[in-house]
PDB file of N, CA and C in Angstrom:
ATOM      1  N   UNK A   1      28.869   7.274  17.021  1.00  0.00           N
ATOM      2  CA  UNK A   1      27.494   6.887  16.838  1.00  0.00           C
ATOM      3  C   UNK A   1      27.373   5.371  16.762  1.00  0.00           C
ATOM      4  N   UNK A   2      26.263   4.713  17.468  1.00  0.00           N
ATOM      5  CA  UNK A   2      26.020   3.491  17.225  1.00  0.00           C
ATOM      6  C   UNK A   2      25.709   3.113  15.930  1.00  0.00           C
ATOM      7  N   UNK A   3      25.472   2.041  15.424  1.00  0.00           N
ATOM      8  CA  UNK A   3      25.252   1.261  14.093  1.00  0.00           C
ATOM      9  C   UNK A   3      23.998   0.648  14.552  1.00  0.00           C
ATOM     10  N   UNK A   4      23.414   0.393  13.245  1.00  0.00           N
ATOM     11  CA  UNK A   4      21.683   0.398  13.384  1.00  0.00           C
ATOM     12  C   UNK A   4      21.657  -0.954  13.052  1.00  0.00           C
ATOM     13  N   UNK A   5      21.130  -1.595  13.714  1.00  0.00           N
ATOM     14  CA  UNK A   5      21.359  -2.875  13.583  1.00  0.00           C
ATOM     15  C   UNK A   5      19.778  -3.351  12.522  1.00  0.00           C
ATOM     16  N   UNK A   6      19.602  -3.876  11.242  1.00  0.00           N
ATOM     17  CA  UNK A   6      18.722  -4.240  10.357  1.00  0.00           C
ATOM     18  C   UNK A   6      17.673  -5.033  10.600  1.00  0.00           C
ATOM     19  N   UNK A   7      16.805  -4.804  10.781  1.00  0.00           N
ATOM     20  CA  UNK A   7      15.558  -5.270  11.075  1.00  0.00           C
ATOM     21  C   UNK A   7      14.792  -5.511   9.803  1.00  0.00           C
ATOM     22  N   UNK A   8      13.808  -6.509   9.773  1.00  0.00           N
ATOM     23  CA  UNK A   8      12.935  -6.747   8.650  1.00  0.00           C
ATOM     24  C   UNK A   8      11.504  -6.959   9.694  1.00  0.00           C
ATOM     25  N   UNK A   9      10.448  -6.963   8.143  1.00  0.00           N
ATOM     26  CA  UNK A   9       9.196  -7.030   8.904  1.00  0.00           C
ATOM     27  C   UNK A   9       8.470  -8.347   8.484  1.00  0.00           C
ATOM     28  N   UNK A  10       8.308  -9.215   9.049  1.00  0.00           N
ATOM     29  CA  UNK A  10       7.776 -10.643   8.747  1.00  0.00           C
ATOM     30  C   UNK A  10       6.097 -10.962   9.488  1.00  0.00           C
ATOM     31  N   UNK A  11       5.798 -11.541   8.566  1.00  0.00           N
ATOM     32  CA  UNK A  11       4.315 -12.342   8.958  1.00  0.00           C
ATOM     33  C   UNK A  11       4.157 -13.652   9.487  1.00  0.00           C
ATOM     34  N   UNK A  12       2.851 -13.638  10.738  1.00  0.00           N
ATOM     35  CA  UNK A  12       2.767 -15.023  10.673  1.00  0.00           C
ATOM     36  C   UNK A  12       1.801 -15.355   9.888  1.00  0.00           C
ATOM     37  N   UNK A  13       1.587 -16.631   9.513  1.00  0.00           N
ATOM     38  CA  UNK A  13       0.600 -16.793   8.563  1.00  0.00           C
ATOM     39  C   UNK A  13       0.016 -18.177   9.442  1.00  0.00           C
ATOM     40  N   UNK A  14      -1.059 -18.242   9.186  1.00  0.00           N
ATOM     41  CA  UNK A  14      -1.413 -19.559   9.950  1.00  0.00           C
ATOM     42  C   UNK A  14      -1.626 -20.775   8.784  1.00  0.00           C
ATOM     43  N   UNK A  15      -1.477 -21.808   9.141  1.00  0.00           N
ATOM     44  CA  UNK A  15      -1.191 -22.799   8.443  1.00  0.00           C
ATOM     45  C   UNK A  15      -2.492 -23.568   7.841  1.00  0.00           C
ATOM     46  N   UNK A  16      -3.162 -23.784   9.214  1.00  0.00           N
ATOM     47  CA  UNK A  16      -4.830 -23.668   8.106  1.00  0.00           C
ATOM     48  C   UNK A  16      -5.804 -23.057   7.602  1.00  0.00           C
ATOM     49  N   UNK A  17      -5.555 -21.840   8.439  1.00  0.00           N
ATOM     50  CA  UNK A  17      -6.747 -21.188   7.050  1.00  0.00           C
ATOM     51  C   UNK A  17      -5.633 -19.863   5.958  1.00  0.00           C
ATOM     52  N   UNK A  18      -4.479 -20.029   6.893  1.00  0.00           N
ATOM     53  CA  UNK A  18      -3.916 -18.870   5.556  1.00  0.00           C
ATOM     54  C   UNK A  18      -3.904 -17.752   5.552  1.00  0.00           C
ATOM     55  N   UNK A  19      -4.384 -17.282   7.189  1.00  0.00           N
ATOM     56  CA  UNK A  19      -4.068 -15.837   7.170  1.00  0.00           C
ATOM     57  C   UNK A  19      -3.437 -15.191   8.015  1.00  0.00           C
ATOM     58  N   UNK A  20      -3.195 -13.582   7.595  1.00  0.00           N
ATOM     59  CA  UNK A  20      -1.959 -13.400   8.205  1.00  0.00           C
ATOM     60  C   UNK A  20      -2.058 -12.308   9.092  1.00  0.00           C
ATOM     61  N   UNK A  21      -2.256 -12.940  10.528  1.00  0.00           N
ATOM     62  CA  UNK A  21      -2.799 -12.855  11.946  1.00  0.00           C
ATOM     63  C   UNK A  21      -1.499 -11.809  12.553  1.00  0.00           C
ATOM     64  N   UNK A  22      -0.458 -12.193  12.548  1.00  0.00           N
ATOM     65  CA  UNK A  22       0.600 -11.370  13.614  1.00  0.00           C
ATOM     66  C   UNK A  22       1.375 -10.694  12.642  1.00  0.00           C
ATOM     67  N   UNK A  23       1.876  -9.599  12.650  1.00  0.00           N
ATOM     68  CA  UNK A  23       3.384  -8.801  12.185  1.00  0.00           C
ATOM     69  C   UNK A  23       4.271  -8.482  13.289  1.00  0.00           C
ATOM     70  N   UNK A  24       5.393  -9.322  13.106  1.00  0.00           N
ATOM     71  CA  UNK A  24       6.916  -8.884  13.832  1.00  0.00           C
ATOM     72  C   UNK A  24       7.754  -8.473  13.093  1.00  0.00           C
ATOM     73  N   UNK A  25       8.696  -7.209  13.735  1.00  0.00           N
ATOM     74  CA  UNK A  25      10.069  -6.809  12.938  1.00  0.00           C
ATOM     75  C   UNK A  25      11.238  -7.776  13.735  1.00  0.00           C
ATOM     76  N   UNK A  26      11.821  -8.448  13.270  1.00  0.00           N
ATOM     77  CA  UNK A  26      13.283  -8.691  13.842  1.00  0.00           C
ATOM     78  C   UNK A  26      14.478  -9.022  13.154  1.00  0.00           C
ATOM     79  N   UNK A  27      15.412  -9.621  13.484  1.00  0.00           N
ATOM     80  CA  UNK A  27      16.900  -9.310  12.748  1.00  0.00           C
ATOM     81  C   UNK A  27      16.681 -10.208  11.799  1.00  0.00           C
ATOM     82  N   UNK A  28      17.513  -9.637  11.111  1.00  0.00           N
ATOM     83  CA  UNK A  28      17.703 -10.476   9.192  1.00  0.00           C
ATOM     84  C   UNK A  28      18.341 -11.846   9.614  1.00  0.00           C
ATOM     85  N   UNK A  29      18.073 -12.698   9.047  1.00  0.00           N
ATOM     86  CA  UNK A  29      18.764 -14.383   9.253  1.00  0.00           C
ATOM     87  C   UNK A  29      18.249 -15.116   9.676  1.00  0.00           C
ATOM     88  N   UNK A  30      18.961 -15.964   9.937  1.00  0.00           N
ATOM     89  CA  UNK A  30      18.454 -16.624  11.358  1.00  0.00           C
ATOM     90  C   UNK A  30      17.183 -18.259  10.913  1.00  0.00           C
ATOM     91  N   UNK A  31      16.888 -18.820  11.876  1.00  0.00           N
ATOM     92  CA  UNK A  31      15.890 -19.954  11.125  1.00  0.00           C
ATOM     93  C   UNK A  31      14.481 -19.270  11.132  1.00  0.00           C
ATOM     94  N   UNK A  32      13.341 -19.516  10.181  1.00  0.00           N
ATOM     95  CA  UNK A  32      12.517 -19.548  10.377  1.00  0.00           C
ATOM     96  C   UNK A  32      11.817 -19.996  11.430  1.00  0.00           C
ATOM     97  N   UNK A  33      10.415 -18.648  11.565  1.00  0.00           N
ATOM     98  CA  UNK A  33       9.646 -19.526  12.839  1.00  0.00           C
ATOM     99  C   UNK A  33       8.395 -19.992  13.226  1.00  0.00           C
ATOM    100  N   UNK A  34       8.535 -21.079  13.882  1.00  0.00           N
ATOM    101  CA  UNK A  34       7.272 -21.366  13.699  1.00  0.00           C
ATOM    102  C   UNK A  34       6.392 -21.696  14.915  1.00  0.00           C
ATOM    103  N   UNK A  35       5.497 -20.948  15.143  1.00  0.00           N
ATOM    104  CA  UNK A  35       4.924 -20.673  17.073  1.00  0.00           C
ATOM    105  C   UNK A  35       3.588 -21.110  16.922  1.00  0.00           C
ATOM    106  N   UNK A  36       2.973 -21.347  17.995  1.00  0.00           N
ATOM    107  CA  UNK A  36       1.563 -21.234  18.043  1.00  0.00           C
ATOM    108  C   UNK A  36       0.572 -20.488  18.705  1.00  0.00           C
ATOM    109  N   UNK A  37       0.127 -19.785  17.722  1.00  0.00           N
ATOM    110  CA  UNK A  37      -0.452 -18.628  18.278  1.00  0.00           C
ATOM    111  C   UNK A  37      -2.097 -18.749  18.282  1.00  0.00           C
ATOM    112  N   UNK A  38      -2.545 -17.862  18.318  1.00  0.00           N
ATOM    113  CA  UNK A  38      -4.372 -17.728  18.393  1.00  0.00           C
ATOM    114  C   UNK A  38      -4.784 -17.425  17.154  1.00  0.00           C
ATOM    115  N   UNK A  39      -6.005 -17.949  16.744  1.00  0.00           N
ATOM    116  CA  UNK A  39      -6.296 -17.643  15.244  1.00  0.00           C
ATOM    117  C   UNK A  39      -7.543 -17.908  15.539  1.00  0.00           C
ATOM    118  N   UNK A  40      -8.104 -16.001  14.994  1.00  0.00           N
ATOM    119  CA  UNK A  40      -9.287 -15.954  15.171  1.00  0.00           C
ATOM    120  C   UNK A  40     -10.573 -15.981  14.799  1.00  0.00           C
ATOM    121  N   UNK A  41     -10.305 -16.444  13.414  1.00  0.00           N
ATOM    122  CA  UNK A  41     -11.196 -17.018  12.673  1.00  0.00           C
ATOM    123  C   UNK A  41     -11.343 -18.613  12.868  1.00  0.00           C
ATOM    124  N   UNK A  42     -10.715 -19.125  13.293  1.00  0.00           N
ATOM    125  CA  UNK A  42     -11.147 -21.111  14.325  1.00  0.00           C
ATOM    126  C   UNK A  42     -11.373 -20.767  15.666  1.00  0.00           C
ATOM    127  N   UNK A  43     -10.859 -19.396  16.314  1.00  0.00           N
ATOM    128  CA  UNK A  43     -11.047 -19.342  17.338  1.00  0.00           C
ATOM    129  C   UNK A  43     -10.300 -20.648  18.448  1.00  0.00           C
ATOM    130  N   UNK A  44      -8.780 -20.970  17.836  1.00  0.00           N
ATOM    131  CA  UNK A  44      -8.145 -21.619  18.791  1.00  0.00           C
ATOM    132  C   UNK A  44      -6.850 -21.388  18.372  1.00  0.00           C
ATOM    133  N   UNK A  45      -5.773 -22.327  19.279  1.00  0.00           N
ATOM    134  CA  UNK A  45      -4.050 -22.103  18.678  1.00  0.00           C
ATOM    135  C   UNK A  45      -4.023 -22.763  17.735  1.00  0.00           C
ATOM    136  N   UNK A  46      -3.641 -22.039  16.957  1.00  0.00           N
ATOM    137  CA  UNK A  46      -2.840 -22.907  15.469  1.00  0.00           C
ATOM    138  C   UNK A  46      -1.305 -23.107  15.154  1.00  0.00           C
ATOM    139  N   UNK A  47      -0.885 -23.788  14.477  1.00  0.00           N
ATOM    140  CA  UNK A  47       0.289 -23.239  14.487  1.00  0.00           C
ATOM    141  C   UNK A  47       0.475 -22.540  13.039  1.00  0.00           C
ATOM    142  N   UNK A  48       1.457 -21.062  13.285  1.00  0.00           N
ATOM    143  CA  UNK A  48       2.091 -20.031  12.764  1.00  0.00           C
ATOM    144  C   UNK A  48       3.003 -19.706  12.183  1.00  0.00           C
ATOM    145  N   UNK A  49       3.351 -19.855  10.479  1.00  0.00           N
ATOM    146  CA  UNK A  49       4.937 -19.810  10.098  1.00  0.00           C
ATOM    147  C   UNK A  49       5.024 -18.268   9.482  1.00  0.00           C
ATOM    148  N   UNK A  50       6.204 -18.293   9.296  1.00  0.00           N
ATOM    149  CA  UNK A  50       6.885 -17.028   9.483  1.00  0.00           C
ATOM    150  C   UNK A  50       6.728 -16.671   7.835  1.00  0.00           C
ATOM    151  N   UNK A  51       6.200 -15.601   7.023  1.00  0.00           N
ATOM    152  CA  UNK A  51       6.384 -15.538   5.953  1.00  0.00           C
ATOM    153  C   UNK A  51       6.595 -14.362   5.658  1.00  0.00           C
ATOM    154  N   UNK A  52       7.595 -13.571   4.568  1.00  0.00           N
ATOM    155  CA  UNK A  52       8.008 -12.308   4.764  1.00  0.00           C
ATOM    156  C   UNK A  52       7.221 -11.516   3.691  1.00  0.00           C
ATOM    157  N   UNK A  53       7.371 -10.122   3.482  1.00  0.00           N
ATOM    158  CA  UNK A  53       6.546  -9.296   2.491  1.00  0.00           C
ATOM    159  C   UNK A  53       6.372 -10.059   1.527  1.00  0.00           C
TER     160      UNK A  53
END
């Protein structure tokens, strides 16, 4: 049998208004991230950090 490789479930949060727009699962570790995504309460890209449960 394969081995299950551990996943977590993380948020993006947007940086100016503070909310938390995207949920991704991916592997435990690793650097934090930080993207720019759409935020739809400014209705433009913001940028997006990674914050967990």
């Amino acid at each position: 049998m394969a081995k299950k490789k551990k996943k977590e479930v993380v948020f993006l949060v947007c940086e100016e208004t503070g909310d938390h727009n995207y949920t991704l699962r991916r592997k435990t570790g690793g650097e934090k991230l930080k993207l720019s995504k759409y935020c739809p309460r400014l209705r433009k890209h913001t940028t997006h950090l990674e914050k967990k449960k």
